[in-house]
PDB file of N, CA and C in Angstrom:
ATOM      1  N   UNK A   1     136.466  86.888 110.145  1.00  0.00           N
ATOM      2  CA  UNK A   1     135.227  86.546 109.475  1.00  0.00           C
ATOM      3  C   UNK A   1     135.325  87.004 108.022  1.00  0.00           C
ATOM      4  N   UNK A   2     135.277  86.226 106.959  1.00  0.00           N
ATOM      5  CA  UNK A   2     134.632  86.335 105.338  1.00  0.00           C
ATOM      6  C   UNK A   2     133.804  87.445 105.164  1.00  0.00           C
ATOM      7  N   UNK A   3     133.682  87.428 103.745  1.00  0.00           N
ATOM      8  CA  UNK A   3     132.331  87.617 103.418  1.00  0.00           C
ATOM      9  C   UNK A   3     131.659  87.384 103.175  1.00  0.00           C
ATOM     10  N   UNK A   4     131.588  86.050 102.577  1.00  0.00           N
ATOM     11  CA  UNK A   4     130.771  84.904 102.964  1.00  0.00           C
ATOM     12  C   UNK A   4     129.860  84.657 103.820  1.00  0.00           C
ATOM     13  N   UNK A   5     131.309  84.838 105.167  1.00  0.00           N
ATOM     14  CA  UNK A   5     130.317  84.362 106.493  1.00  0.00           C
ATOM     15  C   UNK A   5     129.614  85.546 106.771  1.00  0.00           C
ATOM     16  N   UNK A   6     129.273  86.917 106.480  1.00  0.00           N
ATOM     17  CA  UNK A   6     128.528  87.494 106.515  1.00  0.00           C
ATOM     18  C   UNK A   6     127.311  87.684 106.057  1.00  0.00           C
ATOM     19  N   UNK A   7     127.665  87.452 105.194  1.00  0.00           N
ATOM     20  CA  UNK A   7     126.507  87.221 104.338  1.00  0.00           C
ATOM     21  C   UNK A   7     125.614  86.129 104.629  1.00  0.00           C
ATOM     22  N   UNK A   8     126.234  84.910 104.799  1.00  0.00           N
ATOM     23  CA  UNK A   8     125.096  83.685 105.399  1.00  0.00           C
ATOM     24  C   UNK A   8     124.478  84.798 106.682  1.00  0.00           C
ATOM     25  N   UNK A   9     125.310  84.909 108.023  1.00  0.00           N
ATOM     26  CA  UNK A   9     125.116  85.572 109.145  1.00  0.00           C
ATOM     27  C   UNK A   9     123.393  86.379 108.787  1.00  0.00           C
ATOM     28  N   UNK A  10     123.558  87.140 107.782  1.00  0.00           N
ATOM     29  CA  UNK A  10     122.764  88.117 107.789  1.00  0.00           C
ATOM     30  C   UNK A  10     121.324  87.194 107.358  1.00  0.00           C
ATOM     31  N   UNK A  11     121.546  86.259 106.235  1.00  0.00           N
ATOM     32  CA  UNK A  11     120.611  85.709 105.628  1.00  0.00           C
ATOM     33  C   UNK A  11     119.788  84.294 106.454  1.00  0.00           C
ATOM     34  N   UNK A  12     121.213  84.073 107.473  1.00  0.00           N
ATOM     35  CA  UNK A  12     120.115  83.106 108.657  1.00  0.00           C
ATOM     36  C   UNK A  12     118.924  84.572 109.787  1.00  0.00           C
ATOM     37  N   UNK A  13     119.704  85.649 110.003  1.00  0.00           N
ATOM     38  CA  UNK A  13     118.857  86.305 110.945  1.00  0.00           C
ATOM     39  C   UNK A  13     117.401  86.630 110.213  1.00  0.00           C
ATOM     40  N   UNK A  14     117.790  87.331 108.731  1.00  0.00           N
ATOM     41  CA  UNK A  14     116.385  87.494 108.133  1.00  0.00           C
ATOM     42  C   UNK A  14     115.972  86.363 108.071  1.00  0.00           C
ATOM     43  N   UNK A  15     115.968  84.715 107.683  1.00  0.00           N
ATOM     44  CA  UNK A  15     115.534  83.441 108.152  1.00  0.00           C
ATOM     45  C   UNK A  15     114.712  83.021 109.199  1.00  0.00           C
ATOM     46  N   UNK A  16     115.295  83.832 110.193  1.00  0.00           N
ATOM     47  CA  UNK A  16     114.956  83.358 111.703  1.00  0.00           C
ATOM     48  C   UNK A  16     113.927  84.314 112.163  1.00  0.00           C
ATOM     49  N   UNK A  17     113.699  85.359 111.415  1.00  0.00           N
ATOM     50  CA  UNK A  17     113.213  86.845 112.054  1.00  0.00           C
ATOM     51  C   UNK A  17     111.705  86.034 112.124  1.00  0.00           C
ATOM     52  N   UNK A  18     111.182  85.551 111.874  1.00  0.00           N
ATOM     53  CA  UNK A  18     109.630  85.506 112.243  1.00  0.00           C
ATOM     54  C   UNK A  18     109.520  84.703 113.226  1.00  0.00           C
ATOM     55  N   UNK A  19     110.404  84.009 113.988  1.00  0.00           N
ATOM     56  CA  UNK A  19     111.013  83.608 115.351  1.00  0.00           C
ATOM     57  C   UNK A  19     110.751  84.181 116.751  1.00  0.00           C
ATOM     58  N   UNK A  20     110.793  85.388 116.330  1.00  0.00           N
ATOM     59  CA  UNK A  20     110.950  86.682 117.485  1.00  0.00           C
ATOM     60  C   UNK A  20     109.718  87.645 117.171  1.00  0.00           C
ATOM     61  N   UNK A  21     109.049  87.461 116.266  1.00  0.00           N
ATOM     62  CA  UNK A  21     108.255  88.128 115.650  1.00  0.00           C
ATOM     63  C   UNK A  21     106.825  87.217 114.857  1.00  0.00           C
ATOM     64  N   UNK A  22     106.133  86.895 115.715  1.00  0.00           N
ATOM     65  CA  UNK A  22     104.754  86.540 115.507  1.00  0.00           C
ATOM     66  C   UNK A  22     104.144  86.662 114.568  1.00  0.00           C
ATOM     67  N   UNK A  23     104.066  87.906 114.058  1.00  0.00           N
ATOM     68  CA  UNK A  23     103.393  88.814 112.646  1.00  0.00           C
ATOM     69  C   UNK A  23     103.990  88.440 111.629  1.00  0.00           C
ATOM     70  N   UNK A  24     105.128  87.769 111.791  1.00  0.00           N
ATOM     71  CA  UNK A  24     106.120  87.699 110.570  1.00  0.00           C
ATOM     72  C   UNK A  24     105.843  86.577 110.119  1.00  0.00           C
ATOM     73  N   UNK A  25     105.432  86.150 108.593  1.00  0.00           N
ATOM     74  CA  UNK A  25     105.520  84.602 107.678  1.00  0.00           C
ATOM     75  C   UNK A  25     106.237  84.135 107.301  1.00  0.00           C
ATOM     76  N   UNK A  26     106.689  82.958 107.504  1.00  0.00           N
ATOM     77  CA  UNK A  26     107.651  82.507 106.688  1.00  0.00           C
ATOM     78  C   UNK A  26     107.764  82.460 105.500  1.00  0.00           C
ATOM     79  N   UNK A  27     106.895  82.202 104.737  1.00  0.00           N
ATOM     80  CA  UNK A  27     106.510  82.267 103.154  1.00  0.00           C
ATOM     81  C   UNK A  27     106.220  83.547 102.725  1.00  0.00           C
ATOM     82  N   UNK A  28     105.875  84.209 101.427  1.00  0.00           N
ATOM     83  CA  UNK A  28     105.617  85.287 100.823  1.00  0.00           C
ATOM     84  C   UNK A  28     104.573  84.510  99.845  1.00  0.00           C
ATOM     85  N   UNK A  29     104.175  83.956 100.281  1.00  0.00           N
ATOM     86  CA  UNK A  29     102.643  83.452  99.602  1.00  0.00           C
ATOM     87  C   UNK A  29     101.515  84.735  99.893  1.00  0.00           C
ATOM     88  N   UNK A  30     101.246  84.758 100.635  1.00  0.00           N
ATOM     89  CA  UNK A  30     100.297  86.036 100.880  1.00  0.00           C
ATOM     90  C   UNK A  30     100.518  87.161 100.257  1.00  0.00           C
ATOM     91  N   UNK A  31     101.396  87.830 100.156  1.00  0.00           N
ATOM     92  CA  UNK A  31     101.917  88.808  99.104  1.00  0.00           C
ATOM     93  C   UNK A  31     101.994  88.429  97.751  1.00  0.00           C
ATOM     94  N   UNK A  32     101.891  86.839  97.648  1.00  0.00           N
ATOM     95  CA  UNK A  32     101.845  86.467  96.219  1.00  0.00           C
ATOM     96  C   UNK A  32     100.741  86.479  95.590  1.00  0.00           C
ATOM     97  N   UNK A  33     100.058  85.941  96.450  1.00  0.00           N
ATOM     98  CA  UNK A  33      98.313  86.216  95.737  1.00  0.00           C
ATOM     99  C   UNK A  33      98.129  87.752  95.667  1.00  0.00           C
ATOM    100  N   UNK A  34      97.928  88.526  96.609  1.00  0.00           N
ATOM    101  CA  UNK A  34      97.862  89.660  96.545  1.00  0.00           C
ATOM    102  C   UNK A  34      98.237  90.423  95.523  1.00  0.00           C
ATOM    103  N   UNK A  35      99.172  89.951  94.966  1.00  0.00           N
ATOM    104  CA  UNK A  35      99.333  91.004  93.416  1.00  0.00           C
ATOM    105  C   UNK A  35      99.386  89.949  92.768  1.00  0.00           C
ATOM    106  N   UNK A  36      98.577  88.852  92.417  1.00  0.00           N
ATOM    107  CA  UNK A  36      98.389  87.902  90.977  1.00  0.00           C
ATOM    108  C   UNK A  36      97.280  88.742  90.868  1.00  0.00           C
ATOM    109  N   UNK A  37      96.505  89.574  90.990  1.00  0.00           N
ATOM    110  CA  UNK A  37      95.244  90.426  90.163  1.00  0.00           C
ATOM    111  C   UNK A  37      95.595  91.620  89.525  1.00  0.00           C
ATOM    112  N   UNK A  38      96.424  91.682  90.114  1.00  0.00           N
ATOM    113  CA  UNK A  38      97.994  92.949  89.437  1.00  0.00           C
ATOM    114  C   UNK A  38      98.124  92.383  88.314  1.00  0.00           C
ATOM    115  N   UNK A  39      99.162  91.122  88.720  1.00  0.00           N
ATOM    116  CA  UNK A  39      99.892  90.612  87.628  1.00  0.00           C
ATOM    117  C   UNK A  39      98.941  90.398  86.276  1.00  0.00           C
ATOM    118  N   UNK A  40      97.616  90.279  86.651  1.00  0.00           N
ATOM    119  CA  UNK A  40      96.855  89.114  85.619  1.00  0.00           C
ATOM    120  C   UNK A  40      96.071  90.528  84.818  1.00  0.00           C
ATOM    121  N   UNK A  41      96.089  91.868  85.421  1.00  0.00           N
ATOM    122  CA  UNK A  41      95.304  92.860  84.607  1.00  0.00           C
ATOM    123  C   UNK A  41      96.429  93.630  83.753  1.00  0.00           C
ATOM    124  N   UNK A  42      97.575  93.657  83.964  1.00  0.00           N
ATOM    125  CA  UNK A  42      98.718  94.378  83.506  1.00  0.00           C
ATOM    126  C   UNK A  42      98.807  94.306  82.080  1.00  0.00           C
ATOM    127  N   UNK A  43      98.196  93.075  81.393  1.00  0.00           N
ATOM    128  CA  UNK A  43      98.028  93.549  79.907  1.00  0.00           C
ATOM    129  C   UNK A  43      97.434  94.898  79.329  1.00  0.00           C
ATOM    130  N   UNK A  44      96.075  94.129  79.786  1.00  0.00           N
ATOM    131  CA  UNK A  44      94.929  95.580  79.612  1.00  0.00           C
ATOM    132  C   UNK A  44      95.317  96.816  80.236  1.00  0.00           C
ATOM    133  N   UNK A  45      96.057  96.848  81.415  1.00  0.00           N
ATOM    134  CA  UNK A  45      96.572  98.202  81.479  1.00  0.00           C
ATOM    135  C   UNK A  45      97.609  98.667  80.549  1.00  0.00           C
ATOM    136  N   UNK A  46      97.863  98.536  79.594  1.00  0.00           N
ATOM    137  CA  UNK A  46      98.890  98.814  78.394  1.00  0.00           C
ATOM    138  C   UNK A  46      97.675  99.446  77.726  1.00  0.00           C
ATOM    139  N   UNK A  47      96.623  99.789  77.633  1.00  0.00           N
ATOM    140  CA  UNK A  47      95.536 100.698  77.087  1.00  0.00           C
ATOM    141  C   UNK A  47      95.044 101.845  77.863  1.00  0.00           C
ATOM    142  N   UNK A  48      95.966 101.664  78.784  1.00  0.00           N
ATOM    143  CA  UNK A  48      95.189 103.468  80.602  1.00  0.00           C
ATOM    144  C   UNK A  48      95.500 104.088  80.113  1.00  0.00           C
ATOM    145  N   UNK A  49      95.935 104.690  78.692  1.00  0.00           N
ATOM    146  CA  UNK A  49      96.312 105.865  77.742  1.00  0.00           C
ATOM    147  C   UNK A  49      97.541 106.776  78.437  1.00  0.00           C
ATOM    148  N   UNK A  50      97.705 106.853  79.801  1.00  0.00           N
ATOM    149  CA  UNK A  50      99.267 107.997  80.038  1.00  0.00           C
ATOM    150  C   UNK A  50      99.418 107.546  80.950  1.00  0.00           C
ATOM    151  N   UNK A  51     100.458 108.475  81.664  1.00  0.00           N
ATOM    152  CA  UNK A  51     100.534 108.129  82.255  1.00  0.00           C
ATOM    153  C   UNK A  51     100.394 107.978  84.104  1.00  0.00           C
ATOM    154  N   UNK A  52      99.575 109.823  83.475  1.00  0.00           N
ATOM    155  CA  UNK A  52      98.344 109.927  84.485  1.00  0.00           C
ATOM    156  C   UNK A  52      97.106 108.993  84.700  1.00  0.00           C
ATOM    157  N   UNK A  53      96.871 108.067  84.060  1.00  0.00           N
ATOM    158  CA  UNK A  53      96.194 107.181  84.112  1.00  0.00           C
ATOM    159  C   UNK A  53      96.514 105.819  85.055  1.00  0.00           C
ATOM    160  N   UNK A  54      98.041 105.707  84.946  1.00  0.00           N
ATOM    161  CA  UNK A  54      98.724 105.065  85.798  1.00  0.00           C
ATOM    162  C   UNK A  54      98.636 105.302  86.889  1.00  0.00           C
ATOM    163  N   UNK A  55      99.026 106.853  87.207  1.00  0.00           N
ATOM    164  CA  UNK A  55      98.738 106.758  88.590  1.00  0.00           C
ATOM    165  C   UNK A  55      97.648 106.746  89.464  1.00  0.00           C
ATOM    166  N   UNK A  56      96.487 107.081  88.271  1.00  0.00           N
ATOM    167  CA  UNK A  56      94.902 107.281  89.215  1.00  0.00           C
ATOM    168  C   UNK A  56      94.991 105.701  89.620  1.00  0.00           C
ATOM    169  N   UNK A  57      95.240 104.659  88.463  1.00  0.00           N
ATOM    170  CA  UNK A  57      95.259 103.248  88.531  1.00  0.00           C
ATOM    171  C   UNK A  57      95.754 102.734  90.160  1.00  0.00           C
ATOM    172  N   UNK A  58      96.652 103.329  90.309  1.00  0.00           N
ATOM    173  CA  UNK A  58      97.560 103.024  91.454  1.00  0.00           C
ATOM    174  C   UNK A  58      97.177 103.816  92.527  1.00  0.00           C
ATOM    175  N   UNK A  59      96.626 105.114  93.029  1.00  0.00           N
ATOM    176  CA  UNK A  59      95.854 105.216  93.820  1.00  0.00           C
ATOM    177  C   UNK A  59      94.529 104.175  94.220  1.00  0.00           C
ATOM    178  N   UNK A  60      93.870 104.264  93.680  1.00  0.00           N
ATOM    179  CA  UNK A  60      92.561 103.421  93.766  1.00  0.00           C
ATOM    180  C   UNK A  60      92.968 102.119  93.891  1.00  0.00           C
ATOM    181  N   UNK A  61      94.119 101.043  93.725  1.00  0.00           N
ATOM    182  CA  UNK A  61      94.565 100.195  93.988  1.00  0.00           C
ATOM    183  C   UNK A  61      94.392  99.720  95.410  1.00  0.00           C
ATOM    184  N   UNK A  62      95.725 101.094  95.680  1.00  0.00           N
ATOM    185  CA  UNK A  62      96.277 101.366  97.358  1.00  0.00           C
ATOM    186  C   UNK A  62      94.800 101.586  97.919  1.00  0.00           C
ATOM    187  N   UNK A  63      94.127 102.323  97.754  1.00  0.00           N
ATOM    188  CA  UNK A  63      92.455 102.359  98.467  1.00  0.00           C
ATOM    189  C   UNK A  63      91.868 100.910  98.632  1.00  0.00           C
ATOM    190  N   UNK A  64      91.814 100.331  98.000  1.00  0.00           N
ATOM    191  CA  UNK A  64      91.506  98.877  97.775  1.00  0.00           C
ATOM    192  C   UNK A  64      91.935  98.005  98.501  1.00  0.00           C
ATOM    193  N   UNK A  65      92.958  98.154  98.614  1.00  0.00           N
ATOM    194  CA  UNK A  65      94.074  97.440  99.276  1.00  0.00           C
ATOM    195  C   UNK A  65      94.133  97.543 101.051  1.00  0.00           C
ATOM    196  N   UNK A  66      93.859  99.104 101.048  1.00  0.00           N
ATOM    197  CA  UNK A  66      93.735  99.758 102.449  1.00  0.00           C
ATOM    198  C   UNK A  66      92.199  98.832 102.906  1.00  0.00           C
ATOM    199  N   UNK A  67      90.830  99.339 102.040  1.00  0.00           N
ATOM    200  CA  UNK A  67      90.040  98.863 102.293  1.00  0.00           C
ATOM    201  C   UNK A  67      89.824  97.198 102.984  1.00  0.00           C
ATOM    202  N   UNK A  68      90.923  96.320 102.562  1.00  0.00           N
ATOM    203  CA  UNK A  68      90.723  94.847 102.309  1.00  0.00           C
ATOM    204  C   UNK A  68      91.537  94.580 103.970  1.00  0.00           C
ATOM    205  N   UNK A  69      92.663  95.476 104.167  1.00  0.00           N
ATOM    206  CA  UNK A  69      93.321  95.223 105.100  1.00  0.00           C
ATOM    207  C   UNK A  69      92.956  95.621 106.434  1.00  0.00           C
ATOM    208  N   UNK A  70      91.782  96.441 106.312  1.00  0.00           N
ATOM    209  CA  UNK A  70      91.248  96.735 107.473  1.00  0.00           C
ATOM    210  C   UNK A  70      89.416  96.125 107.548  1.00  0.00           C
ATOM    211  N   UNK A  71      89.676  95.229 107.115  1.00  0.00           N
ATOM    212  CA  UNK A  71      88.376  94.302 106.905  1.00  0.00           C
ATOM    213  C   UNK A  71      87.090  95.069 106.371  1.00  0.00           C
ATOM    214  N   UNK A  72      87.152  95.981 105.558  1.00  0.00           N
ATOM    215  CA  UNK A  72      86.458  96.414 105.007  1.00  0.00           C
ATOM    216  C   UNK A  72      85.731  96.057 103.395  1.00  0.00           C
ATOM    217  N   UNK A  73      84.521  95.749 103.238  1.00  0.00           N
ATOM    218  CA  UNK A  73      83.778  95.032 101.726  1.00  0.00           C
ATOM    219  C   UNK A  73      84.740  96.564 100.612  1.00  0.00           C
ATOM    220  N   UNK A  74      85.459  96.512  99.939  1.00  0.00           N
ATOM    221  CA  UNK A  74      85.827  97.726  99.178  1.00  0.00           C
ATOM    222  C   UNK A  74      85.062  98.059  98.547  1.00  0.00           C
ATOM    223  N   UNK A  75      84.018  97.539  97.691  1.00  0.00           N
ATOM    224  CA  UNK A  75      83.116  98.063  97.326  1.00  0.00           C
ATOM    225  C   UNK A  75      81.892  98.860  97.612  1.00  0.00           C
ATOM    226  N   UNK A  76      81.253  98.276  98.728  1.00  0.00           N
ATOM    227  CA  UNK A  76      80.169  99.262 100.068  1.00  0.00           C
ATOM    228  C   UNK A  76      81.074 100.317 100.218  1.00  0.00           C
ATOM    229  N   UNK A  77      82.853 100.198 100.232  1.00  0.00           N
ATOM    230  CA  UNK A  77      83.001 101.307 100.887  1.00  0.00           C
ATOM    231  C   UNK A  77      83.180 102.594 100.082  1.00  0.00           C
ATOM    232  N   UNK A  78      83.518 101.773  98.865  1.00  0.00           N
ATOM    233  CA  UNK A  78      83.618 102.722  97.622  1.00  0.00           C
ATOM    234  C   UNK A  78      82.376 103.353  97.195  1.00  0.00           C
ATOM    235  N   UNK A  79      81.446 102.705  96.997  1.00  0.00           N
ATOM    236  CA  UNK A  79      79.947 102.994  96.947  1.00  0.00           C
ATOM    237  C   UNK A  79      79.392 104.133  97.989  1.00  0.00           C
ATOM    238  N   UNK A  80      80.038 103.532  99.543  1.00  0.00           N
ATOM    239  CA  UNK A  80      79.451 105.014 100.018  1.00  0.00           C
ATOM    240  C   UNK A  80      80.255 106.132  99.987  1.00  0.00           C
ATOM    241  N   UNK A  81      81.346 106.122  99.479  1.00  0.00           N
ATOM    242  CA  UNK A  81      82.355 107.336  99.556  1.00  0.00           C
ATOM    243  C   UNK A  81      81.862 107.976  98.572  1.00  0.00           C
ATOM    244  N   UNK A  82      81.250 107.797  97.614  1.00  0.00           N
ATOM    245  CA  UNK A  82      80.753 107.972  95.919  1.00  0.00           C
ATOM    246  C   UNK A  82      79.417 108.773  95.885  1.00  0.00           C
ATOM    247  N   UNK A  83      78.807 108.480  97.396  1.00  0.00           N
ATOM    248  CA  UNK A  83      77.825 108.821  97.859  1.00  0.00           C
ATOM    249  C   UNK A  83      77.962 110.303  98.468  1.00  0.00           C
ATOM    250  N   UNK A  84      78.624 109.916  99.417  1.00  0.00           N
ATOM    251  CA  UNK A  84      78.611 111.265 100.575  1.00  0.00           C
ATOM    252  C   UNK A  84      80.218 112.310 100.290  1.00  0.00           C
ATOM    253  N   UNK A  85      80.801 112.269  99.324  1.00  0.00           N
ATOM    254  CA  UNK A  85      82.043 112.925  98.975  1.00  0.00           C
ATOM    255  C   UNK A  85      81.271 114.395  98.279  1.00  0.00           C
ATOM    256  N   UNK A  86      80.216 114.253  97.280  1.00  0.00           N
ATOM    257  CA  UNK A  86      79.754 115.816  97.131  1.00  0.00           C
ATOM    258  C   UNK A  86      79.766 116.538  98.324  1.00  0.00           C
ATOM    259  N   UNK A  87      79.040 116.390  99.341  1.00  0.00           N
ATOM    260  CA  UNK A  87      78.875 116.843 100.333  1.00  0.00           C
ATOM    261  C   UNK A  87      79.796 116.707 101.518  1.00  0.00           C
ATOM    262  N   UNK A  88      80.609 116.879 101.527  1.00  0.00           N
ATOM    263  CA  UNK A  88      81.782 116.371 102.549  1.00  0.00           C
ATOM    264  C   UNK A  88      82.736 117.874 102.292  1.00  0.00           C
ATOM    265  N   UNK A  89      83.378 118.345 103.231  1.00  0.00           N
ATOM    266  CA  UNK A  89      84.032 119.386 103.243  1.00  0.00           C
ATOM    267  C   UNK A  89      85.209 119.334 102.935  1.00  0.00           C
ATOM    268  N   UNK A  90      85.933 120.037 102.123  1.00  0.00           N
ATOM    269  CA  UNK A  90      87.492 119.434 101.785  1.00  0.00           C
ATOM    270  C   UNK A  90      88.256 119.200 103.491  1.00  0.00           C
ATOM    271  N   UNK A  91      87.764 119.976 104.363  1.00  0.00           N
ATOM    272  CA  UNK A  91      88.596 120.255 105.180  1.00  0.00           C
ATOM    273  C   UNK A  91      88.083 118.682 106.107  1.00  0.00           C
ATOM    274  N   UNK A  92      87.269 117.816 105.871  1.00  0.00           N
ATOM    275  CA  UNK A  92      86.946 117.015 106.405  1.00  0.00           C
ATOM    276  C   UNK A  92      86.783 115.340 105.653  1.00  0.00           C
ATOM    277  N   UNK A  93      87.746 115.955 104.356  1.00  0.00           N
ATOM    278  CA  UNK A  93      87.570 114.673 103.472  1.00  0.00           C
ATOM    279  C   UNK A  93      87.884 113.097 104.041  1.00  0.00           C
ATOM    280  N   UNK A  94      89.227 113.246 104.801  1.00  0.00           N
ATOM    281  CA  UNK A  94      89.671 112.368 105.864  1.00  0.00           C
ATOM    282  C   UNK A  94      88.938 111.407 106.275  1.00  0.00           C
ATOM    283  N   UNK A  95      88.064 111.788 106.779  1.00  0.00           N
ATOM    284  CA  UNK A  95      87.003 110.969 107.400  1.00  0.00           C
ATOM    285  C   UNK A  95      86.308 109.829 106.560  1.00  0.00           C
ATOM    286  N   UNK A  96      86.465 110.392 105.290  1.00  0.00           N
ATOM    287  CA  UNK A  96      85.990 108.950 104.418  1.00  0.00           C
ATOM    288  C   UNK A  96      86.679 107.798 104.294  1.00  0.00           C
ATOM    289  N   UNK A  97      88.659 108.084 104.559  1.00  0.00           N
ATOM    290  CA  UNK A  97      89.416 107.178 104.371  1.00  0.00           C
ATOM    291  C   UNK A  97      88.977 105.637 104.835  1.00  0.00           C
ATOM    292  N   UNK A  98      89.582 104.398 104.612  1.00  0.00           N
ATOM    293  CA  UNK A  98      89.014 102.985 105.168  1.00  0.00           C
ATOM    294  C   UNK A  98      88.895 102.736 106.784  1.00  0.00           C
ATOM    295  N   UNK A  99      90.089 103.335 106.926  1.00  0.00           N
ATOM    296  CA  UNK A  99      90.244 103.446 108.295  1.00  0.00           C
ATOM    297  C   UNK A  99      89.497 104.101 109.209  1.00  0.00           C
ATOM    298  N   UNK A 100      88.516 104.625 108.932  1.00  0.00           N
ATOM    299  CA  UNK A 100      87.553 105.445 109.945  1.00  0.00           C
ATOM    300  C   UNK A 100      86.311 105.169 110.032  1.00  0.00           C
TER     301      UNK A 100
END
């Protein structure tokens, strides 16, 4: 066997993998939309001043993101986290995550 033929080999199984696997898309359309609101704010983020700013950016993203994927409005949920986080115990912050 080539390396060639390995290489096809490998690139028909990742091909085929949503075959055996239900969950799996054939397309990367869904992931494409999903960060065109990325793609389309990334100017204006050239003004988040550091690059600690970046990363708050990118936390609150991933929250967003979490929020959307577990069928949650992100905003109600952000709104009530905004709400009840004074009062929430560090040792019990958890509980606000999307998932709960």
């Amino acid at each position: 066997m080539q390396i060639r033929d390995i290489g096809h080999s490998r690139a028909i199984s990742a091909f085929t993998r949503f075959l055996d696997d239900g969950r799996s898309c054939l397309t990367n359309a869904a992931a494409e939309r999903a960060l065109r609101g990325i793609a389309l704010g990334r100017r204006a983020w050239l003004f988040g001043g550091s690059n600690r700013g970046g990363e708050r950016a990118v936390a609150i993203y991933t929250l967003i993101a979490t929020a959307k994927l577990n069928g949650i409005d992100p905003q109600a949920w952000l709104a009530d986290v905004l709400a009840h986080i004074a009062d929430q115990p560090a040792s019990r912050v958890h509980e606000l995550l999307p998932w709960h």
